[in-house]
Protein backbone atom coordinates (compact mmCIF):
# COMPACT_ATOMS: atom_id res chain seq x y z
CA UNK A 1 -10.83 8.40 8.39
CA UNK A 2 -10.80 6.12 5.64
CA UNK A 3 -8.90 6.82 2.43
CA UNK A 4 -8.50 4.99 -0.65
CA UNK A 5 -5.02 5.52 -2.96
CA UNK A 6 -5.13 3.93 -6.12
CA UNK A 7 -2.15 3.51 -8.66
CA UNK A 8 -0.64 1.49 -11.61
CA UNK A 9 2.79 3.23 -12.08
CA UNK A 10 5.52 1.63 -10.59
CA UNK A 11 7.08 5.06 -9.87
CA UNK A 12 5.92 7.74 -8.09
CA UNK A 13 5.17 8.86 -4.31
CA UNK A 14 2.19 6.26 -3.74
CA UNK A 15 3.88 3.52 -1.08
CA UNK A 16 5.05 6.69 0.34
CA UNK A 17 1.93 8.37 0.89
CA UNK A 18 0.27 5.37 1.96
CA UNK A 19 2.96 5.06 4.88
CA UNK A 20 2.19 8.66 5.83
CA UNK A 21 -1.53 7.74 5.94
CA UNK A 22 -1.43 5.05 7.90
CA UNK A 23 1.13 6.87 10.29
CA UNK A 24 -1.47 9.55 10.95
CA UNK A 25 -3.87 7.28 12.04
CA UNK A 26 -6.33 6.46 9.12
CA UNK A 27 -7.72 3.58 7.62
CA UNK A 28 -6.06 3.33 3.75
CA UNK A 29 -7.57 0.98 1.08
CA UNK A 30 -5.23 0.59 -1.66
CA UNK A 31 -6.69 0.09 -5.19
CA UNK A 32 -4.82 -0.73 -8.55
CA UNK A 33 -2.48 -3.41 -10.46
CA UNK A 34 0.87 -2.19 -8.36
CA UNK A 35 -0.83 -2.57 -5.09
CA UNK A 36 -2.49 -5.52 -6.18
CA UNK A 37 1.05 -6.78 -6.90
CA UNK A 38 1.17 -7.50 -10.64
CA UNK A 39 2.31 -5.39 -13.37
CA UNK A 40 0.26 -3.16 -15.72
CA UNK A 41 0.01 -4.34 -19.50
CA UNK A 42 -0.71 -0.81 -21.09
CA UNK A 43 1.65 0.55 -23.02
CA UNK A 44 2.36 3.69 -21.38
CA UNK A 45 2.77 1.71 -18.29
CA UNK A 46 5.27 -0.69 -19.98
CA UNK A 47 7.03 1.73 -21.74
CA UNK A 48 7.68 3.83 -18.26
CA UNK A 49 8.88 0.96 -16.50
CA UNK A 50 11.58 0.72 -19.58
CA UNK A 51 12.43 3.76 -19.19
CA UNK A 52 13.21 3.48 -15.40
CA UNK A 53 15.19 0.29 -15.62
CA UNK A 54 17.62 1.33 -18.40
């Protein structure tokens, strides 16, 4: 089965869940500024990443 996961938050369960995914056997496109590698500019975003790193 194919699934697609899609985040921007550098926190969270999401490389985690993909991993279990692809474990069982399907087919996982990933979608979204952290999978894509590069950080997210909105503020929330920004301001949670703070938050995590102080």
């Amino acid at each position: 089965m194919r699934i697609a996961v899609a985040t921007d938050s550098l926190d969270g369960v999401a490389a985690r869940i993909v991993g279990e995914l692809r474990e069982r056997g399907h087919e996982v496109v990933t979608h979204g500024a952290w999978f894509a590698g590069t950080a997210s500019t909105d503020p929330a975003d920004v301001a949670n990443v703070e938050h995590l790193e102080t």
